[in-house]
Protein backbone atom coordinates (compact mmCIF):
# COMPACT_ATOMS: atom_id res chain seq x y z
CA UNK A 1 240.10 37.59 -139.08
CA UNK A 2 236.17 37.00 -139.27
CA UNK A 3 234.95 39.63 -136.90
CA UNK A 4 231.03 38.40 -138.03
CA UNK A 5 229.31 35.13 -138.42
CA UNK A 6 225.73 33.41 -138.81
CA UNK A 7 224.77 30.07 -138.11
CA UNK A 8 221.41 28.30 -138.65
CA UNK A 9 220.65 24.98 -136.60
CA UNK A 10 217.70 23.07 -136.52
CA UNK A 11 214.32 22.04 -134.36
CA UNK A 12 214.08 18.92 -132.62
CA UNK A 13 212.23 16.30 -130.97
CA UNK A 14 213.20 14.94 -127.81
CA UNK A 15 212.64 11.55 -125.93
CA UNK A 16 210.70 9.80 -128.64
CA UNK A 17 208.46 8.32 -126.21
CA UNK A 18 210.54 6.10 -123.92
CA UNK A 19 214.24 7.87 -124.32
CA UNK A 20 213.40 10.56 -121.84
CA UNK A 21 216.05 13.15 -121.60
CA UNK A 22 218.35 10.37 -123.57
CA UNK A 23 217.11 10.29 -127.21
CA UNK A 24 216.84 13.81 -129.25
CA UNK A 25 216.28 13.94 -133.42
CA UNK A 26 217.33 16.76 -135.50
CA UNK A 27 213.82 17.51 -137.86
CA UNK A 28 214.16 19.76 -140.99
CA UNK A 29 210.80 21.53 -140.16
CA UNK A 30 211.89 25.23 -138.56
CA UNK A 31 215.55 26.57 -138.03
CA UNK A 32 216.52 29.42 -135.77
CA UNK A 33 219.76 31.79 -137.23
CA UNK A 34 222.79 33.40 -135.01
CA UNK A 35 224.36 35.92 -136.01
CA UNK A 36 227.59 36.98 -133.44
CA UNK A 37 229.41 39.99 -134.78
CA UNK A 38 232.99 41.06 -132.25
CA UNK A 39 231.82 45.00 -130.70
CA UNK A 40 234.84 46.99 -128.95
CA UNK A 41 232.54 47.47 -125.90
CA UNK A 42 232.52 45.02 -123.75
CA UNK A 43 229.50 42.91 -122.29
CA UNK A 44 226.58 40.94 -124.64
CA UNK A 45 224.05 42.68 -126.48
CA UNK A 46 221.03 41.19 -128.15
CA UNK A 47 219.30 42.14 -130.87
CA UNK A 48 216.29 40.79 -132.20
CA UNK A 49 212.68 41.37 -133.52
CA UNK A 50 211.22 38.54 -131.36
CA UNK A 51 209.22 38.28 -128.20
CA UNK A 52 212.51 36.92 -126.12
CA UNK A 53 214.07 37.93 -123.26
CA UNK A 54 216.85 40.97 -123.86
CA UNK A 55 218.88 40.26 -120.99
CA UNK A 56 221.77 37.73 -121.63
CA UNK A 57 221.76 36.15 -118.34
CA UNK A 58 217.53 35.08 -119.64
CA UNK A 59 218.63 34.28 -122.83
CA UNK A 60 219.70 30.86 -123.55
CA UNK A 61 221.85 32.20 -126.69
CA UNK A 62 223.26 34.87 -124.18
CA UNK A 63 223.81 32.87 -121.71
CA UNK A 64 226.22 30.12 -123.50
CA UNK A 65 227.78 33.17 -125.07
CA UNK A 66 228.69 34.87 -121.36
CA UNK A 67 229.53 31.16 -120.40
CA UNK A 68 231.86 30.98 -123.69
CA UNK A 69 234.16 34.45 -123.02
CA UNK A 70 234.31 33.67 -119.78
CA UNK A 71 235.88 29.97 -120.49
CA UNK A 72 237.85 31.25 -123.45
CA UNK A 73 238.50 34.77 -122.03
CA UNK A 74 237.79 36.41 -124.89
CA UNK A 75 238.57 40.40 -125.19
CA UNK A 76 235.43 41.20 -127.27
CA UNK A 77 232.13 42.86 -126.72
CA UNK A 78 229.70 40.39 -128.66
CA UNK A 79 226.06 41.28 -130.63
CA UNK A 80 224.09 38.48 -131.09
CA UNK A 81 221.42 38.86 -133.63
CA UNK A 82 218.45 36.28 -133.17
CA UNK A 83 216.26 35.48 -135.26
CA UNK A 84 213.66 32.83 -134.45
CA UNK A 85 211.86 30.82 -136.58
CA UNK A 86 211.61 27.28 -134.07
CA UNK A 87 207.88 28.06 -132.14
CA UNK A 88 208.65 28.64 -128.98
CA UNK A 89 207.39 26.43 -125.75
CA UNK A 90 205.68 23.84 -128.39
CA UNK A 91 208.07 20.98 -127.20
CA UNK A 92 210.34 21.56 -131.10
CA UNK A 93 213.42 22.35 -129.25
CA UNK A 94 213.24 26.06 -129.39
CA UNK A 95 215.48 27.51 -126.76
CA UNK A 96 218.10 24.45 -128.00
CA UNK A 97 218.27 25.59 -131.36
CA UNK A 98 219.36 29.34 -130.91
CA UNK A 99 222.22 27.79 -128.06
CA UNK A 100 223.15 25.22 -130.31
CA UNK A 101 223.60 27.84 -133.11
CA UNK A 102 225.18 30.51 -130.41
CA UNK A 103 227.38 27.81 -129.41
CA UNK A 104 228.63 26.21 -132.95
CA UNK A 105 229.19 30.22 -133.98
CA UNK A 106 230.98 31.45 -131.11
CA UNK A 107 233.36 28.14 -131.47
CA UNK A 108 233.83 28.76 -135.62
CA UNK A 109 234.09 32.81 -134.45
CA UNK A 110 236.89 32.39 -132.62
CA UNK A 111 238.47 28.69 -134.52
CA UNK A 112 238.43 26.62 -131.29
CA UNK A 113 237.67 24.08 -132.69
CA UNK A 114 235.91 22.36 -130.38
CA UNK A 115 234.82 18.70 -130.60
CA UNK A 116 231.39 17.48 -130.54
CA UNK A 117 231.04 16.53 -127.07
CA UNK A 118 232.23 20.20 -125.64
CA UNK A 119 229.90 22.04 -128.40
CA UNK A 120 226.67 19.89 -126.87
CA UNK A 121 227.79 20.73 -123.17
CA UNK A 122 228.32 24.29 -123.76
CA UNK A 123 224.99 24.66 -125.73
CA UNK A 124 223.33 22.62 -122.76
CA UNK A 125 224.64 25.55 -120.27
CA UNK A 126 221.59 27.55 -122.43
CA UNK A 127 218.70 25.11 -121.63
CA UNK A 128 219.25 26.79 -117.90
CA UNK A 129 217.69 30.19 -119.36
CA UNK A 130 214.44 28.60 -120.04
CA UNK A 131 213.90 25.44 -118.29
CA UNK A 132 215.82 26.01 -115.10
CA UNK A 133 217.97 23.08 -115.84
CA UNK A 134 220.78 21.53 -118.31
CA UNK A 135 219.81 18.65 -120.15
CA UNK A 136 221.13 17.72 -123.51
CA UNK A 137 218.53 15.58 -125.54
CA UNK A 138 217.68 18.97 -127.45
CA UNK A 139 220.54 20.22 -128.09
CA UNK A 140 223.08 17.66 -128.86
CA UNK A 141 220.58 16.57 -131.89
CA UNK A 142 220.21 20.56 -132.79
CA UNK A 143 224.29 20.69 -132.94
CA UNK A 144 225.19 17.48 -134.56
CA UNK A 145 222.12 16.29 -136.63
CA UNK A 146 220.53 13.03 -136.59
CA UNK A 147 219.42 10.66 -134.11
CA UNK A 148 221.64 11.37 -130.81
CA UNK A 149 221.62 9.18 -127.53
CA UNK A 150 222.89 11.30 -124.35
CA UNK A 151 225.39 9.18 -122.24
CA UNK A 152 225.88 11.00 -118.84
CA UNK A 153 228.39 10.64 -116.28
CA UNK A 154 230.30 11.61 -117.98
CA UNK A 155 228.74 13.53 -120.93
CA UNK A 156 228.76 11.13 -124.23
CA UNK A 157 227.25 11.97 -127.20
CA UNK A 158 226.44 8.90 -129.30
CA UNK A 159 225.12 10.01 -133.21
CA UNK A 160 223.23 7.70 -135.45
CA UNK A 161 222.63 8.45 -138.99
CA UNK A 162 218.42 7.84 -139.14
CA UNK A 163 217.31 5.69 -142.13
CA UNK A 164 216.66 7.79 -145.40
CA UNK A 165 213.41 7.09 -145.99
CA UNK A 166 212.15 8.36 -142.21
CA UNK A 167 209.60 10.85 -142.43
CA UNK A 168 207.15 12.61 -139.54
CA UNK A 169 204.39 14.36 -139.23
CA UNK A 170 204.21 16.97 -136.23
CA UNK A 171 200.76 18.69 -135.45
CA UNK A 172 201.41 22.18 -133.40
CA UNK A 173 198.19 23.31 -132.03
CA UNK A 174 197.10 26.79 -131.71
CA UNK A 175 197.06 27.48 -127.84
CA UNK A 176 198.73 29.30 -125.47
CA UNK A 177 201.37 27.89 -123.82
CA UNK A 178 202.58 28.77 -120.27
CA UNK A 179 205.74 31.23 -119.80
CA UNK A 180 209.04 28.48 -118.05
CA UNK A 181 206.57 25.43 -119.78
CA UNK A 182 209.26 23.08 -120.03
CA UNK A 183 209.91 23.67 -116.07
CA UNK A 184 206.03 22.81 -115.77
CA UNK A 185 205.85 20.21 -117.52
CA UNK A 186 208.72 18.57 -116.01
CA UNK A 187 206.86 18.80 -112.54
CA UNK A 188 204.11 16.35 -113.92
CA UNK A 189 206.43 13.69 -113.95
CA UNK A 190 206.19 10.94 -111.21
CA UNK A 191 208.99 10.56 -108.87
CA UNK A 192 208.69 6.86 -108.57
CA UNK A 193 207.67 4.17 -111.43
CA UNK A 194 207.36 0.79 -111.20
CA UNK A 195 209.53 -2.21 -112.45
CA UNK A 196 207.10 -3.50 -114.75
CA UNK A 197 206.66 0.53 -116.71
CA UNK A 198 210.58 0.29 -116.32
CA UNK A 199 211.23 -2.65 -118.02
CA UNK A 200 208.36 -1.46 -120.95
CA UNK A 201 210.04 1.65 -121.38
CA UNK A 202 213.75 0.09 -121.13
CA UNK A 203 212.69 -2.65 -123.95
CA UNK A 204 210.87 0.03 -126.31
CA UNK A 205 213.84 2.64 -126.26
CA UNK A 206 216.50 -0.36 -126.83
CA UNK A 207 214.44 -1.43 -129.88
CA UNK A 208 214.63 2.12 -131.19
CA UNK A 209 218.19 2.33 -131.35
CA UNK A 210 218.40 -0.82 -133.35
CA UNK A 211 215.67 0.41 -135.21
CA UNK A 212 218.08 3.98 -136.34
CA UNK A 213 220.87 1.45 -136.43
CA UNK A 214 219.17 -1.13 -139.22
CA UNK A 215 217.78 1.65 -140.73
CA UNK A 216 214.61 0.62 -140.39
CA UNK A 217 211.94 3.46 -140.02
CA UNK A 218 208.64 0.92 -139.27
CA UNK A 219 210.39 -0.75 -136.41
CA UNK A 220 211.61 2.73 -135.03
CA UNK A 221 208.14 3.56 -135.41
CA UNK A 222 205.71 0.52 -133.82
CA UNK A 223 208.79 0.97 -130.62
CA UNK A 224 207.56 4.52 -129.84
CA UNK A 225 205.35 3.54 -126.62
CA UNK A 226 205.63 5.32 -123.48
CA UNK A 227 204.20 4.17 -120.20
CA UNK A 228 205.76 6.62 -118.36
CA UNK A 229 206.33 10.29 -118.64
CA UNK A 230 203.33 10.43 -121.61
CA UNK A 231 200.31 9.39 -119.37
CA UNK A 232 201.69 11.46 -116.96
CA UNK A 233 201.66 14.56 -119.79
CA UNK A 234 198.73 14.02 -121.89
CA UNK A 235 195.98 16.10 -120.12
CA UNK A 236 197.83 18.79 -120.67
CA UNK A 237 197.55 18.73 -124.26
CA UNK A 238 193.94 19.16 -125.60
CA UNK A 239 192.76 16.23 -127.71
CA UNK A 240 195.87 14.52 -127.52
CA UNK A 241 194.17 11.02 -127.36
CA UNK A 242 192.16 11.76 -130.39
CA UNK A 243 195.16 12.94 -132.40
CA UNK A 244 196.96 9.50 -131.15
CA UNK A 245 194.25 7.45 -132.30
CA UNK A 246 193.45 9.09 -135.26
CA UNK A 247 197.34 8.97 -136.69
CA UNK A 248 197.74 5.24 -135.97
CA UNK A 249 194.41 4.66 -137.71
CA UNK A 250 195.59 6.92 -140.91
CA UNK A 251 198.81 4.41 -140.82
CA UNK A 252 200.99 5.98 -138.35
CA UNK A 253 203.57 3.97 -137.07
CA UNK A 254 203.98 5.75 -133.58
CA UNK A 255 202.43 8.51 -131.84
CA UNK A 256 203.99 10.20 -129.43
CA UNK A 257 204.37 14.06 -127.23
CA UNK A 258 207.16 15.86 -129.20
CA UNK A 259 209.40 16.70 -126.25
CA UNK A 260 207.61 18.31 -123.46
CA UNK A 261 204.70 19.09 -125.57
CA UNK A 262 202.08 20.74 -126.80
CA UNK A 263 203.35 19.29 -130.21
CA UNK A 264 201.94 15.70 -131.06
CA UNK A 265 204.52 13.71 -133.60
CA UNK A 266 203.53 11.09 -135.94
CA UNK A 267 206.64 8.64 -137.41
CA UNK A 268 206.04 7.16 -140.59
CA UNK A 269 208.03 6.90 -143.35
CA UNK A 270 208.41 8.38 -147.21
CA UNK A 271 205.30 8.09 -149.55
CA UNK A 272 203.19 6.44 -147.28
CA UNK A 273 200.07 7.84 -145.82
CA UNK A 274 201.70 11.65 -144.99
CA UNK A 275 199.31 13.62 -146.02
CA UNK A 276 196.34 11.06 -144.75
CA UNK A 277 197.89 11.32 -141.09
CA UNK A 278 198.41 15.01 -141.00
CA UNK A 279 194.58 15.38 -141.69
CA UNK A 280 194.23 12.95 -139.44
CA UNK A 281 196.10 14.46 -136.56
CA UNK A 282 194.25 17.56 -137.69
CA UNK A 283 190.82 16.14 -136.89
CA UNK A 284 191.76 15.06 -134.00
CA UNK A 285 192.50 18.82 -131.75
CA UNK A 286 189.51 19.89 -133.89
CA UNK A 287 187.52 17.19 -131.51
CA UNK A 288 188.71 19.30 -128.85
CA UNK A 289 188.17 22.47 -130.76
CA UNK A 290 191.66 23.39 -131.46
CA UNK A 291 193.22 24.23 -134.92
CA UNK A 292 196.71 23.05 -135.51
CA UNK A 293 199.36 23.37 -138.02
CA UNK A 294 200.54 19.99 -139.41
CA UNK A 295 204.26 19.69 -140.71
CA UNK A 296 205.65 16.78 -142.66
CA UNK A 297 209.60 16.52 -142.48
CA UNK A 298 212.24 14.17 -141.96
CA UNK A 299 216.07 13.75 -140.20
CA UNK A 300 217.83 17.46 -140.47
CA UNK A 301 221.44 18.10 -140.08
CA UNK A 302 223.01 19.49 -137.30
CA UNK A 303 223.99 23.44 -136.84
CA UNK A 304 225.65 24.78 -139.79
CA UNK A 305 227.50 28.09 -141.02
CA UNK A 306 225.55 30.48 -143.45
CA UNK A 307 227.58 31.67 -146.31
């Protein structure tokens, strides 16, 4: 009987300009590690070396592993070891890649076997821990991999496999973020939009999909254009309009806010103008005196066990 286990799942990038809170992708740039190990005392303890909270009912891996023995009433005491390698509050799906590891080891832990939809909605439950409410856009992608499209009411995970030759570029400036910055960043959004930004948005995010479903990366690319929640977010990124312009000009096929921010991604596809756009990108927070760290990468898997 495995009485230890360690699983690894990936960053992401949510909304991809119009799919807010609908479309998530699964990037290959950082990964964040579980480890759950069964204790004889009861309760969760967490260890780790990083600047999280300790206390499980804070911690978005504690919390969907408290959510999980209670569900499953489990007898054990469980450790979980974090170790965090996603930046955290830089809009890379931090907080969603330790629950959807915590979540995809507590189910292999204890052979659930749980099916795709039930892994996402328990991993959601950890979201709560840092931005005060469930959503799944982050975390479905960091569980299954891919492209993912979050059908609610009731919860529906639809994967599409992205087209192999779909590459990104994601500039992470150096600044510091605000403690709960998803929460904040959420409250910048307007309450009401009009038909004509609906209708913008509605078109641009349907054309994505077909874009993941033809495989084709340019027209997935030229459809990421959001009237909506990324005027709305911009000024609180630094230079974000020069790192826009300066990507699309260095061959970018789309620039959008990676998730809530501060992160800035490119799309763009293999051997075509990477490197050119990451400078690019680069140049453009220097405008507003910021350095950044550029990352090229592409489509990642979803969660997986470490042998």
């Amino acid at each position: 009987m495995t009485s230890t286990i360690t699983v690894a799942a990936p960053s992401s990038t949510a909304n991809l300009g119009p799919g807010f809170d609908v479309f998530g992708l699964a990037v290959n740039a950082f990964y964040d590690e579980i480890t759950l190990t069964k204790k004889k005392t009861k309760g969760v303890k967490i260890v780790t070396d990083d600047d999280i909270p300790k206390n499980p009912d804070k911690n978005t891996s504690g919390l969907v592993v408290k959510t999980m023995i209670k569900k499953f009433k489990t007898k054990d005491g469980i450790e979980i070891k974090i170790k965090k390698n996603v930046p955290a509050g830089f809009g890379l799906g931090s907080s969603a890649a330790s629950a959807a590891a915590s979540a995809v080891a507590f189910d292999k832990l204890y052979n659930l076997g749980l099916n795709e939809n039930l892994l996402v909605e328990f991993a959601g439950i950890g979201e709560k821990a840092s931005a005060g409410s469930i959503h799944y856009d982050n975390v479905a992608a960091s569980v299954l991999g891919g492209f993912v499209i979050v059908k609610t009411s009731p919860l529906e995970i639809i994967k599409i496999k992205p087209p192999s030759d779909l590459r990104m570029c994601i500039a992470v400036p150096k600044l510091k973020v605000p403690k709960k910055k998803t929460k904040v960043s959420r409250s910048v959004i307007p309450k009401k939009i009009d038909l004509s930004s609906s209708i913008s948005n509605l078109s641009n995010a349907s054309t994505i999909v077909v874009g993941f479903m033809n495989k084709d990366s340019e027209l997935i690319g030229k459809s990421i254009k959001d009237v909506i929640i990324e005027p709305a977010r911009k000024h609180m990124i630094p230079g974000f309009s020069a790192v826009k312009k300066n990507a699309l000009k260095a061959g970018a096929f789309g620039v959008t806010i990676s998730g809530a921010g501060p992160s800035v991604i490119a799309f763009s596809k293999n051997s075509k103008n990477l490197e050119k756009i990451s400078q690019a990108m680069t140049k453009g927070f220097e405008s507003a005196k910021l350095e950044c760290q550029t990352i090229i990468c592409k489509p990642s898997v979803g969660a997986k066990i470490k042998k």
